[in-house]
N, C-alpha and C. Protein backbone atom coordinates (compact mmCIF):
# COMPACT_ATOMS: atom_id res chain seq x y z
N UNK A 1 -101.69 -10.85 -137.89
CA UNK A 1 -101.60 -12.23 -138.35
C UNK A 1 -101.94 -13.13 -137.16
N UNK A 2 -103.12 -13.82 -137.58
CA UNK A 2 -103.25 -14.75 -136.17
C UNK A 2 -104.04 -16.24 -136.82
N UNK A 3 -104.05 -17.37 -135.74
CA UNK A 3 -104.37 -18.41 -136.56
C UNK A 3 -106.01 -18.58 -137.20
N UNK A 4 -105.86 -19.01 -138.11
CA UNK A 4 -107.28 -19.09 -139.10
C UNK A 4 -107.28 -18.41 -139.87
N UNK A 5 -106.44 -17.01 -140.17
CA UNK A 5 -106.30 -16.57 -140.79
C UNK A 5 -105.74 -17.00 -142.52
N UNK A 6 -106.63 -16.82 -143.68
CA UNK A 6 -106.16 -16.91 -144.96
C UNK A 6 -104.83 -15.83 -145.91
N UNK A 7 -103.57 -16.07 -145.62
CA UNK A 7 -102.83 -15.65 -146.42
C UNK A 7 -102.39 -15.65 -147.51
N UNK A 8 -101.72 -15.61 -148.41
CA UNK A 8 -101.16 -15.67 -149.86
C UNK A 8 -99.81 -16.15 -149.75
N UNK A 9 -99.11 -17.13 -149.94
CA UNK A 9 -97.37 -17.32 -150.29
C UNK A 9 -97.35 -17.35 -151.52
N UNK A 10 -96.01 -16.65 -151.62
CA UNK A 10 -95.26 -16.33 -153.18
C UNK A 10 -93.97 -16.91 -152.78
N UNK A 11 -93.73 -17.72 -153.63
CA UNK A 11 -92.10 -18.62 -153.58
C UNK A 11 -91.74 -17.50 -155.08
N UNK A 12 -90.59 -17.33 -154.61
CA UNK A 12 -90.10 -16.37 -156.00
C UNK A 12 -88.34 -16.75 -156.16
N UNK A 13 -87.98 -15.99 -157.36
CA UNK A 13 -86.89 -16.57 -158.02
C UNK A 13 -85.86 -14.96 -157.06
N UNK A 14 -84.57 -15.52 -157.12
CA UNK A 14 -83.60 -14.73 -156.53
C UNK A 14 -84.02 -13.11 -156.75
N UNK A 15 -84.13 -13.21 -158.15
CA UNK A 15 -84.35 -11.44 -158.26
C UNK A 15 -85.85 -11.26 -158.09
N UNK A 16 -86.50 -11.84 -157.46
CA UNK A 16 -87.90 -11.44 -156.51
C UNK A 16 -89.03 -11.25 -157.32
N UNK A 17 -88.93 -12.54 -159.03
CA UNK A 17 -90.36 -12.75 -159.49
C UNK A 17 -90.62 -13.90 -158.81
N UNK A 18 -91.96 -13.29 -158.56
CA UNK A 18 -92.88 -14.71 -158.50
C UNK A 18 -93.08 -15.77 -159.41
N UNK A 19 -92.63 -17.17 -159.11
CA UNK A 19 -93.00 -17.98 -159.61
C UNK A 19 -94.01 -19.18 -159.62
N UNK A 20 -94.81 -19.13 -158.54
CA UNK A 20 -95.80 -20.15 -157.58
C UNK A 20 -96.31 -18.77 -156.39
N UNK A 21 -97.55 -19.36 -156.69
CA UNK A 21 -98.04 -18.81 -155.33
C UNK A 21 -99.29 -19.62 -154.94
N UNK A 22 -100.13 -19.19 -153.90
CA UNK A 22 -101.16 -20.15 -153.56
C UNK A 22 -101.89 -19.27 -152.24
N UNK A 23 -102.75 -19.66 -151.60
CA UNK A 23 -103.46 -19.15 -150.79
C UNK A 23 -103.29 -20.42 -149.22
N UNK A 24 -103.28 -19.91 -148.16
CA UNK A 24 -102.91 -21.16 -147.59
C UNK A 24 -103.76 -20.41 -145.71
N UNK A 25 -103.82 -21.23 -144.80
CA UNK A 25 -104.20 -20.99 -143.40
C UNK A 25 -102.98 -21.02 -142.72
N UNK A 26 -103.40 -19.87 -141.91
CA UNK A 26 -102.37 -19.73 -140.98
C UNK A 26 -102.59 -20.84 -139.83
N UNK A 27 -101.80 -21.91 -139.25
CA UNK A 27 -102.10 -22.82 -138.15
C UNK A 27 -101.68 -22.49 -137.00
N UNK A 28 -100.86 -21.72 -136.67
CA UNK A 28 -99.88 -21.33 -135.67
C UNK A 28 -98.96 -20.38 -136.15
N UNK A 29 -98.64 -19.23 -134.98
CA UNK A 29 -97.45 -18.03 -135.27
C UNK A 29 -97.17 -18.33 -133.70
N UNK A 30 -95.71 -18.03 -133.73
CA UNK A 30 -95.37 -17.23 -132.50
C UNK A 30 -93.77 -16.50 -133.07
N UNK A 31 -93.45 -16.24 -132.57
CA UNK A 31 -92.36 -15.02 -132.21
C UNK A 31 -90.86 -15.48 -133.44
N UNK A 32 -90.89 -17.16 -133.55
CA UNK A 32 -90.01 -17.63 -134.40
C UNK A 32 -90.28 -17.98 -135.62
N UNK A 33 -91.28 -18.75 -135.80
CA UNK A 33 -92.36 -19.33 -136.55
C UNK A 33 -93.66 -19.00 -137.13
N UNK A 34 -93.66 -19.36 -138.41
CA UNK A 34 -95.67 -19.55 -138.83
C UNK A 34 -95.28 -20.33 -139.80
N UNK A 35 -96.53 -21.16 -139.03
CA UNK A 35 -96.93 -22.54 -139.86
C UNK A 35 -98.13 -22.24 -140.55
N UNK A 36 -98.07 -22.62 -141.50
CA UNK A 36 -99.58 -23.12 -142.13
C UNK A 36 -100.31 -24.44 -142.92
N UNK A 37 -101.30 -24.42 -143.26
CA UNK A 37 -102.10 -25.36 -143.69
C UNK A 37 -102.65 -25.37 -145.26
N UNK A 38 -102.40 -26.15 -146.01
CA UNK A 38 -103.61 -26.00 -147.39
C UNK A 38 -103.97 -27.54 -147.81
N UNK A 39 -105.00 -27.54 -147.93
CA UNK A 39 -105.63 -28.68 -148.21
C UNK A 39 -105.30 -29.22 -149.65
N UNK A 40 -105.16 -30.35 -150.04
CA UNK A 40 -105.59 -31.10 -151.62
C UNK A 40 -106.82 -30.73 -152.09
N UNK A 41 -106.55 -30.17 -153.43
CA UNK A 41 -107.38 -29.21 -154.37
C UNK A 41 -107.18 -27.56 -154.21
N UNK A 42 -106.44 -27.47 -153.36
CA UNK A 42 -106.24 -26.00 -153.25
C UNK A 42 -105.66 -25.47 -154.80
N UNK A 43 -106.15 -24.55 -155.39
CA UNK A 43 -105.01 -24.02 -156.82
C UNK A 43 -104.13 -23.46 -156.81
N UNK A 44 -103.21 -23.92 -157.45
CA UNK A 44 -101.52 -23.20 -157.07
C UNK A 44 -101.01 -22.58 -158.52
N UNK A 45 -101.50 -21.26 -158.39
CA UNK A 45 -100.73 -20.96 -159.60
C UNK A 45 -98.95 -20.94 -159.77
N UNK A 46 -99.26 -21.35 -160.72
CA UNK A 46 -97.73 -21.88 -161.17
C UNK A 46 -96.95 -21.76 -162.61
N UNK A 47 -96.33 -20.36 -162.77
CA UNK A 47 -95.74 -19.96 -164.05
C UNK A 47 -94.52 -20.87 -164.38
N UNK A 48 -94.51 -21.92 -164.06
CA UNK A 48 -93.47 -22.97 -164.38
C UNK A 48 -94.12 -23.51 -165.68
N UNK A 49 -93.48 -24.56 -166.22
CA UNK A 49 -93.86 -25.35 -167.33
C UNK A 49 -95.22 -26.44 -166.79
N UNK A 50 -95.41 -26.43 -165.40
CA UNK A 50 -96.40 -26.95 -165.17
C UNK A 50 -97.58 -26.30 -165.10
N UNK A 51 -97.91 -25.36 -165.25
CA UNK A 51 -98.97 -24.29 -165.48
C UNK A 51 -99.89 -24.73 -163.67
N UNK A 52 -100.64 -23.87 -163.77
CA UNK A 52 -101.80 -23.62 -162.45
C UNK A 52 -102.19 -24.75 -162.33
N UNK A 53 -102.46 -25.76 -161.51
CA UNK A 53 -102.93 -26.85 -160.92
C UNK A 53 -103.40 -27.29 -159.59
N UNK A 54 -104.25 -28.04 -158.92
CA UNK A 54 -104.49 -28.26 -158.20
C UNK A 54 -103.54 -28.98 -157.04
N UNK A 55 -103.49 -28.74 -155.79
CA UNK A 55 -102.56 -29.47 -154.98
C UNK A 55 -102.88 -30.57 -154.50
N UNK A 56 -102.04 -31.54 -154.68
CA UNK A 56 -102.74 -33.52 -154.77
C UNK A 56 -102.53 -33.71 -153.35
N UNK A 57 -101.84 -32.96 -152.77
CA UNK A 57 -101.66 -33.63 -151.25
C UNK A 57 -102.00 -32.65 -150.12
N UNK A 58 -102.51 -32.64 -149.07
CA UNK A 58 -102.62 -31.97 -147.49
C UNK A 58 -101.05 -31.66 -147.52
N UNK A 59 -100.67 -29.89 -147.40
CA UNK A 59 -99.41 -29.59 -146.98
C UNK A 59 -99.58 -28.88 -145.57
N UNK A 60 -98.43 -29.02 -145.12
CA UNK A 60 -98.48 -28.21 -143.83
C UNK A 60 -96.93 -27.59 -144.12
N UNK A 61 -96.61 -26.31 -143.82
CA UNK A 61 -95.89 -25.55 -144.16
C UNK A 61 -94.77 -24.86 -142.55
N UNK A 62 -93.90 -24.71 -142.43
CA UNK A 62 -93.35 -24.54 -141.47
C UNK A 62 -91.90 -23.16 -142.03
N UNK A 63 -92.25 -22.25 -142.02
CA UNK A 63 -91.44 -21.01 -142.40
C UNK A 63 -90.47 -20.33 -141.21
N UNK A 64 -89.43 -20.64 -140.74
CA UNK A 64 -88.39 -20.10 -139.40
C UNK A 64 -88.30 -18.55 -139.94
N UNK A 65 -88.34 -17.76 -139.23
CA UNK A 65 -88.08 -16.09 -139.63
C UNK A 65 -86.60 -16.18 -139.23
N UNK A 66 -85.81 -17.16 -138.74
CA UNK A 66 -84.11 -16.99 -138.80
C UNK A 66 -83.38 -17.96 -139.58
N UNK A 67 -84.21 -19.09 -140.39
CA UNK A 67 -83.60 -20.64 -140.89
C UNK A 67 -83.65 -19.77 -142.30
N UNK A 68 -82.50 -20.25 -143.24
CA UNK A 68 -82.72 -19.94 -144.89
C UNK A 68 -82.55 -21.65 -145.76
N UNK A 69 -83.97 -21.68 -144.69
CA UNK A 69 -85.22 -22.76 -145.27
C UNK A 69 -86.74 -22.90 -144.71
N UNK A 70 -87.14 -23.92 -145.74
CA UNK A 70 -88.63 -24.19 -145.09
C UNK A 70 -89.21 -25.07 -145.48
N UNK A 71 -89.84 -25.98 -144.20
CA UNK A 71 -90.17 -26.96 -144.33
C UNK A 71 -91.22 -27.36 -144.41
N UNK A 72 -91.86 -28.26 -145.49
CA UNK A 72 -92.94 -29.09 -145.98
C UNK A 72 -92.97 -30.45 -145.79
N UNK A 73 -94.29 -30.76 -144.64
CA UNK A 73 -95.09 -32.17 -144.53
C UNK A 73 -96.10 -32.09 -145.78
N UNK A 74 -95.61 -33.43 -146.12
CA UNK A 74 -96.64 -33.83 -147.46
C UNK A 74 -97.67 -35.08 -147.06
N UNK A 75 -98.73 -34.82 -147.15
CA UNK A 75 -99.50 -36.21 -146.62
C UNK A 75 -100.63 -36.33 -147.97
N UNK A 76 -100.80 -37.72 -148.20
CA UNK A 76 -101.91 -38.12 -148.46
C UNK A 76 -103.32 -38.12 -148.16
N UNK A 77 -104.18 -37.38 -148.86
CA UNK A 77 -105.70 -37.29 -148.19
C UNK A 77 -106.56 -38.19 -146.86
N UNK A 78 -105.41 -39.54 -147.22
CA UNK A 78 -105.87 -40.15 -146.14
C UNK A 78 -105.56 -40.06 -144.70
N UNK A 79 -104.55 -39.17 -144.90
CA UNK A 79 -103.40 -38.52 -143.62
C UNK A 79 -101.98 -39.48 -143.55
N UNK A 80 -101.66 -39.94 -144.09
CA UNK A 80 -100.32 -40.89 -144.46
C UNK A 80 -99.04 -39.66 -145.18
N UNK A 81 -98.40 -39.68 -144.22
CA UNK A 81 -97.42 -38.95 -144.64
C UNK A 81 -96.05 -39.34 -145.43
N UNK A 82 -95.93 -38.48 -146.99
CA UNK A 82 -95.78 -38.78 -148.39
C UNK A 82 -94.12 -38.45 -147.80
N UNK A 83 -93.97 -37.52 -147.61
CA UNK A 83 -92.46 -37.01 -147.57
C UNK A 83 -92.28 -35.68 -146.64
N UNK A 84 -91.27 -35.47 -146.56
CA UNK A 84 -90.70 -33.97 -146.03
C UNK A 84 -90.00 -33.41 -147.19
N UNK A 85 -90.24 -32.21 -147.21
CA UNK A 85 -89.89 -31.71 -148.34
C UNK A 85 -88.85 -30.23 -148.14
N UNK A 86 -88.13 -29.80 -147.94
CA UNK A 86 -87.34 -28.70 -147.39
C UNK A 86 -86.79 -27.60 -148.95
N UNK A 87 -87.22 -26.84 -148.78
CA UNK A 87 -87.00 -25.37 -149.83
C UNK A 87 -85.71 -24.82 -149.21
N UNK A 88 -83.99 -24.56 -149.71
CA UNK A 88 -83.19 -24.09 -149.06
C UNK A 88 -83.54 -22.06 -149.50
N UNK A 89 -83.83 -21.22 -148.79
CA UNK A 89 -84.59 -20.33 -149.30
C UNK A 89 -84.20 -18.97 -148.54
N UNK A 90 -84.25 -17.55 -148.61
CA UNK A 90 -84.29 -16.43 -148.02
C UNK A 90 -85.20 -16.47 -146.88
N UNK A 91 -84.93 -15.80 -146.02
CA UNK A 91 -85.83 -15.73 -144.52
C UNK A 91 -86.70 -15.20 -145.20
N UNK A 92 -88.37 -15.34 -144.98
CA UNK A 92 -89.71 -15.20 -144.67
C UNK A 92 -89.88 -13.60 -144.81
N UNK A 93 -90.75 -13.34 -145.59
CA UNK A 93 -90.84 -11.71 -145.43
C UNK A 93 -92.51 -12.16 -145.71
N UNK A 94 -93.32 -10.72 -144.56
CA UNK A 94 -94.65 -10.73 -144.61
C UNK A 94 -94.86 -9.35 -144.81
N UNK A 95 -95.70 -8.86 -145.49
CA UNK A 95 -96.61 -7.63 -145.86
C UNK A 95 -97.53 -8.11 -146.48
N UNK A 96 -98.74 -7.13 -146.13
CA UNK A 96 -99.68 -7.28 -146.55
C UNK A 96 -100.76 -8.60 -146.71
N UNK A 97 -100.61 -9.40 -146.27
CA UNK A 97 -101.04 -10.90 -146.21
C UNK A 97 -100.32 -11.74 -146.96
N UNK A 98 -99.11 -11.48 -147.36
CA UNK A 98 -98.44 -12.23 -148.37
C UNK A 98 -97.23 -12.85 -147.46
N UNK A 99 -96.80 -13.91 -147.91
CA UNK A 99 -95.56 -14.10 -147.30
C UNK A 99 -95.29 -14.85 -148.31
N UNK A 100 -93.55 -14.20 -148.31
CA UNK A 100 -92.80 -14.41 -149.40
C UNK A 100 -91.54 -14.82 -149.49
N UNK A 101 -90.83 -15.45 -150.07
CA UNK A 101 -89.42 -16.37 -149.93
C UNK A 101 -89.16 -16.23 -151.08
N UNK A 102 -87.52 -15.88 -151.14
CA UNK A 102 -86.62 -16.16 -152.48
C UNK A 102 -85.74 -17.67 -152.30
N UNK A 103 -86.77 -18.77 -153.32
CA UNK A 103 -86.32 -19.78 -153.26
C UNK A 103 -84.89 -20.12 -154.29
N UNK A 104 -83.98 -20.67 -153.64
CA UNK A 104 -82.38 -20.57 -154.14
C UNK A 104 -82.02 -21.69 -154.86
N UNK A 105 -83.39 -22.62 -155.04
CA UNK A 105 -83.06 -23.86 -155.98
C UNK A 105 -82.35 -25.03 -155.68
N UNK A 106 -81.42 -25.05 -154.26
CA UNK A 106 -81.37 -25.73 -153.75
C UNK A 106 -82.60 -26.64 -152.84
N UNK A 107 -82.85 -27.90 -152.62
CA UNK A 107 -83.89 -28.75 -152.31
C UNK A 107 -83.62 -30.12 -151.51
N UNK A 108 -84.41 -30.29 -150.46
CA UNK A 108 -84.05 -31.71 -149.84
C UNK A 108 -85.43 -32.18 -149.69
N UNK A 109 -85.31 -33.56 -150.22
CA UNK A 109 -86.37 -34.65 -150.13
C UNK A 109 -86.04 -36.04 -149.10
N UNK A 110 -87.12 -35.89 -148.48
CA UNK A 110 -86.92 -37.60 -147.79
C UNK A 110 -88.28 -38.11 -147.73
N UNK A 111 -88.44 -39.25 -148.44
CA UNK A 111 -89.60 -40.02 -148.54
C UNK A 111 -89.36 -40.67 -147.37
N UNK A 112 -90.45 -41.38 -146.93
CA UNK A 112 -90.46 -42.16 -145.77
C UNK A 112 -89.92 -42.97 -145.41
N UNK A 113 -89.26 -43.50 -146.94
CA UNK A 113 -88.78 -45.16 -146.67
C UNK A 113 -87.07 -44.94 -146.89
N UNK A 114 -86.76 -43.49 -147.46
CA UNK A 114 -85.01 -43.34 -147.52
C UNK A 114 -84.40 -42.32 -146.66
N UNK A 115 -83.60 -42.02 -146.59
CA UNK A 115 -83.10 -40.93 -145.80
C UNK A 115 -82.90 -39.09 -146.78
N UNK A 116 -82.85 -38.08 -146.13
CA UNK A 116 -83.13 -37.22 -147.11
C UNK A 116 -82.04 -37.38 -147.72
N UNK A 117 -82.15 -36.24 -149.37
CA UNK A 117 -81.02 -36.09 -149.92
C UNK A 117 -81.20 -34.90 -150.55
N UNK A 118 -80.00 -34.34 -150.86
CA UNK A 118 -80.24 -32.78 -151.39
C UNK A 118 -80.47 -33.50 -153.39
N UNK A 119 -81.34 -32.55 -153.58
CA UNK A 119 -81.84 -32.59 -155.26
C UNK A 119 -81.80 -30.95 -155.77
N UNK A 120 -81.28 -31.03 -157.13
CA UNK A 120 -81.48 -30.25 -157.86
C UNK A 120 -80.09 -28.88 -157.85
N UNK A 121 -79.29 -29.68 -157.61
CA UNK A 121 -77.77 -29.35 -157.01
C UNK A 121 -77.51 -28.34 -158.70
N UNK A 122 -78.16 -29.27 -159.83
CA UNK A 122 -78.03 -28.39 -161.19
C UNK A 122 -78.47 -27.24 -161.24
N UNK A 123 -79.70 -27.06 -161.06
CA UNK A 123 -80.56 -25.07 -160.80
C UNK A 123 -79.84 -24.89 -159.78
N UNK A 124 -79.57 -25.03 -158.98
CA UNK A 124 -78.75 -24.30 -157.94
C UNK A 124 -77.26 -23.36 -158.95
N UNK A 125 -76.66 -24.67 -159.18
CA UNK A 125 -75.78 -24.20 -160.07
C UNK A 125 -76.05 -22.91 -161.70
N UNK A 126 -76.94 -23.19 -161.92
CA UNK A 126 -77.47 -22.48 -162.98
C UNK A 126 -77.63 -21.10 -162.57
N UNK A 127 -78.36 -21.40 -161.20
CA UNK A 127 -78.92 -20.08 -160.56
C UNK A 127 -77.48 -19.26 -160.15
N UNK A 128 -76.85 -19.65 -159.71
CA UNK A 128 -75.31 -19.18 -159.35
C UNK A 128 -74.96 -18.21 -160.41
N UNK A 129 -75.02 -19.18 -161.69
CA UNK A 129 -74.60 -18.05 -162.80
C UNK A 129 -75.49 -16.66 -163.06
N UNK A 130 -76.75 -17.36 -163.08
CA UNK A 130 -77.76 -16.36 -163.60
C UNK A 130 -77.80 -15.33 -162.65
N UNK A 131 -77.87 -15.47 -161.30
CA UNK A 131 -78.04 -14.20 -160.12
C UNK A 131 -76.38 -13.74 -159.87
N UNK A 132 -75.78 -14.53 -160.33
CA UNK A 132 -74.09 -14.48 -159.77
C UNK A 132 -73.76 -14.12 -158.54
N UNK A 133 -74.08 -15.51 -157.67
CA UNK A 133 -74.08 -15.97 -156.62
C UNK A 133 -72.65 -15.61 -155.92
N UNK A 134 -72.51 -15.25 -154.86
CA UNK A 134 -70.69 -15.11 -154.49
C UNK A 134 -70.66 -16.12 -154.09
N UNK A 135 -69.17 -16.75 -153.91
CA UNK A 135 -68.79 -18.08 -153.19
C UNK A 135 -69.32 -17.99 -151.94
N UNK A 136 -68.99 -17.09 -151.47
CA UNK A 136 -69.89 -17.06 -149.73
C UNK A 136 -71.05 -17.17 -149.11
N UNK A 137 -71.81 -16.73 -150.64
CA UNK A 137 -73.31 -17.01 -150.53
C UNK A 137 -73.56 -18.49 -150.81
N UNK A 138 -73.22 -19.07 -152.31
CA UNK A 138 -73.20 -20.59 -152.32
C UNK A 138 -72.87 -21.22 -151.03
N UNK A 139 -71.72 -21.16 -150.49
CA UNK A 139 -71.37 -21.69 -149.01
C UNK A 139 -72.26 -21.51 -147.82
N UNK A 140 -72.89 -20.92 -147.80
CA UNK A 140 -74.02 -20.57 -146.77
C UNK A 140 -74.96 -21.08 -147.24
N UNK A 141 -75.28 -21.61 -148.64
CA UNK A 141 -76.28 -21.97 -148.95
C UNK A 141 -76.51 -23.34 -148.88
N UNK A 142 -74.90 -24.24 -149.40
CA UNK A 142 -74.64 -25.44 -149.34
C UNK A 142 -74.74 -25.84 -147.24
N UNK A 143 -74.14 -25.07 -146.63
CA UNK A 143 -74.39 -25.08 -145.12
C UNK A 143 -75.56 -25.67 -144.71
N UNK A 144 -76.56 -24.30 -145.07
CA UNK A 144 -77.96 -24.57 -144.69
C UNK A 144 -78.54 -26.09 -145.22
N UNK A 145 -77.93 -26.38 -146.36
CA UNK A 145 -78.71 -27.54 -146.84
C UNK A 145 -78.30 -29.02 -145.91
N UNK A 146 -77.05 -28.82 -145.19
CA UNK A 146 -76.63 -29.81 -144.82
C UNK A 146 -77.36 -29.80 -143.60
N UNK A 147 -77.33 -28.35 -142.98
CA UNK A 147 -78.38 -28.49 -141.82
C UNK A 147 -79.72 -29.21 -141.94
N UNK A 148 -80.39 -28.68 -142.82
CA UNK A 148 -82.24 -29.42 -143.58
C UNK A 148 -81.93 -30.86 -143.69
N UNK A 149 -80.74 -31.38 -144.30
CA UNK A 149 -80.76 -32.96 -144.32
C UNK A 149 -80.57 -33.91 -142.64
N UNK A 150 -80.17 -33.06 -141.76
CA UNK A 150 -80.29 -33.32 -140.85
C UNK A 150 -81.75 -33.05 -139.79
N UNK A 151 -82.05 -32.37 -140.54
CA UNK A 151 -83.26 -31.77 -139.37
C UNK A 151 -84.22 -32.79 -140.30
N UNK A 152 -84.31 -33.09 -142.14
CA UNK A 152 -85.53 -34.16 -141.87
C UNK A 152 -85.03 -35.29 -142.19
N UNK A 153 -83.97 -35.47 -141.72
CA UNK A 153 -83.63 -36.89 -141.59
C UNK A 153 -84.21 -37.02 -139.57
N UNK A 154 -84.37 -36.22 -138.94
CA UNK A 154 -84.94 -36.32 -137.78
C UNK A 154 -86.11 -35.84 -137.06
N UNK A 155 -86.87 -35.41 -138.36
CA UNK A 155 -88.29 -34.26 -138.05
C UNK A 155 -89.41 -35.72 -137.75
N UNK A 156 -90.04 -34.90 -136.95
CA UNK A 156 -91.20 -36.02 -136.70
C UNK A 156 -92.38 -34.89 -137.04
N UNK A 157 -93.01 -35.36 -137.94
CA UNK A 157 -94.45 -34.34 -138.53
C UNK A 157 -95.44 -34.77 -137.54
N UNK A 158 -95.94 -33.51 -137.35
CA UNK A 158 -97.50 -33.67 -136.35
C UNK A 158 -98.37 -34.46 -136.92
N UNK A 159 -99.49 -35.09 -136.95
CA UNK A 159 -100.88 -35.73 -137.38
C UNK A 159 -101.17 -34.50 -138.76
N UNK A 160 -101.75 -35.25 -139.91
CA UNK A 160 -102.18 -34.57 -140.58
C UNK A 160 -102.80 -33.72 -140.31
N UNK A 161 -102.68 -32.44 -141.64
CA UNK A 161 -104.20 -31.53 -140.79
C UNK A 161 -105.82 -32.13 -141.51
N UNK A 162 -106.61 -31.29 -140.55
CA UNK A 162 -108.09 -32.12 -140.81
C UNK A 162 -108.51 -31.28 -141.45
N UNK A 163 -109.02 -31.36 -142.61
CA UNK A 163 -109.99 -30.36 -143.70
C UNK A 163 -111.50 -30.75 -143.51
N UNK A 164 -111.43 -31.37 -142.87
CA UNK A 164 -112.87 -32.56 -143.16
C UNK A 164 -113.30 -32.72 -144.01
N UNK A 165 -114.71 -32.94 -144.41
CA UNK A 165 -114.82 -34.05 -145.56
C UNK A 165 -114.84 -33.06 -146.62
N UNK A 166 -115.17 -31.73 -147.00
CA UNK A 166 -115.23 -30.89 -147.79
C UNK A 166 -113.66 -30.67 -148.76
N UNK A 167 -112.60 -31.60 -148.40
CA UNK A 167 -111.63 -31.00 -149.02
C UNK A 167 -110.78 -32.95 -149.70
N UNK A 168 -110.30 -32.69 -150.56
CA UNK A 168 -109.71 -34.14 -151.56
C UNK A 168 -110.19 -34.20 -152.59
């Protein structure tokens, strides 16, 4: 795995279906981290109720191999950055060009102009029942989230990435 490289992410549900995946650039690895890149228009298949669609914004992707999260810069084609977006999620697993996360339905958003806040506190809850979450796990999970509201209530995102003109 090295940078420029084209991988595959699969965001998947607790018991390890895929639910989203996408194709994305590797921007940077080292020893803690891999970041990556996908441009607006990239296709994201997506077995949600939103079916396969195109991606409206430049993401840059930030995956910790020890955080159970991961973090998303959202920018506008013009490079204006939309939000931070944080997945509370299973550590990072790679084989085969894939890298893959069991996302836990917990979620933190901070648009530019508010401070973050955790969303979607309901699937979290849902998910609890459906995977039958232990209290200890919820608690580690609610943890981590408080950590993410702190880290993008204070993240400063790099410069958009550059697709050049071939990509919007």
């Amino acid at each position: 795995m090295k940078i420029g490289d084209v991988i595959q992410v699969c965001a998947c549900k607790t018991d390890g279906t895929v639910y989203r995946s996408w194709h994305t650039t590797i921007e940077s690895v080292d020893a803690d981290s891999i970041v990556t890149i996908s441009p607006a228009g990239s296709m994201m298949i997506d077995k949600t109720k939103l079916g396969d669609h195109p991606i409206k914004h430049h993401l840059r992707s930030y995956y910790w191999l020890d955080k159970f999260y991961n973090l998303i810069e959202v920018f506008d084609v013009d490079g204006t950055l939309v939000e931070i977006y944080i997945n509370i999620a299973s550590l990072p697993e790679f084989e085969n060009n894939i890298l893959s996360f069991k996302d836990h339905e917990l979620d933190v958003v901070r648009d530019m102009q508010s401070p973050a806040k955790l969303i979607d506190e309901d699937e979290f809850a849902e998910a609890a029942i459906t995977y039958q979450y232990t209290k200890e796990f919820q608690e580690k999970m609610y943890s981590a989230a408080k950590e993410a509201i702190e880290l993008a209530d204070h993240w400063i995102a790099r410069p958009a990435p550059d697709f050049g003109e071939k990509h919007a």
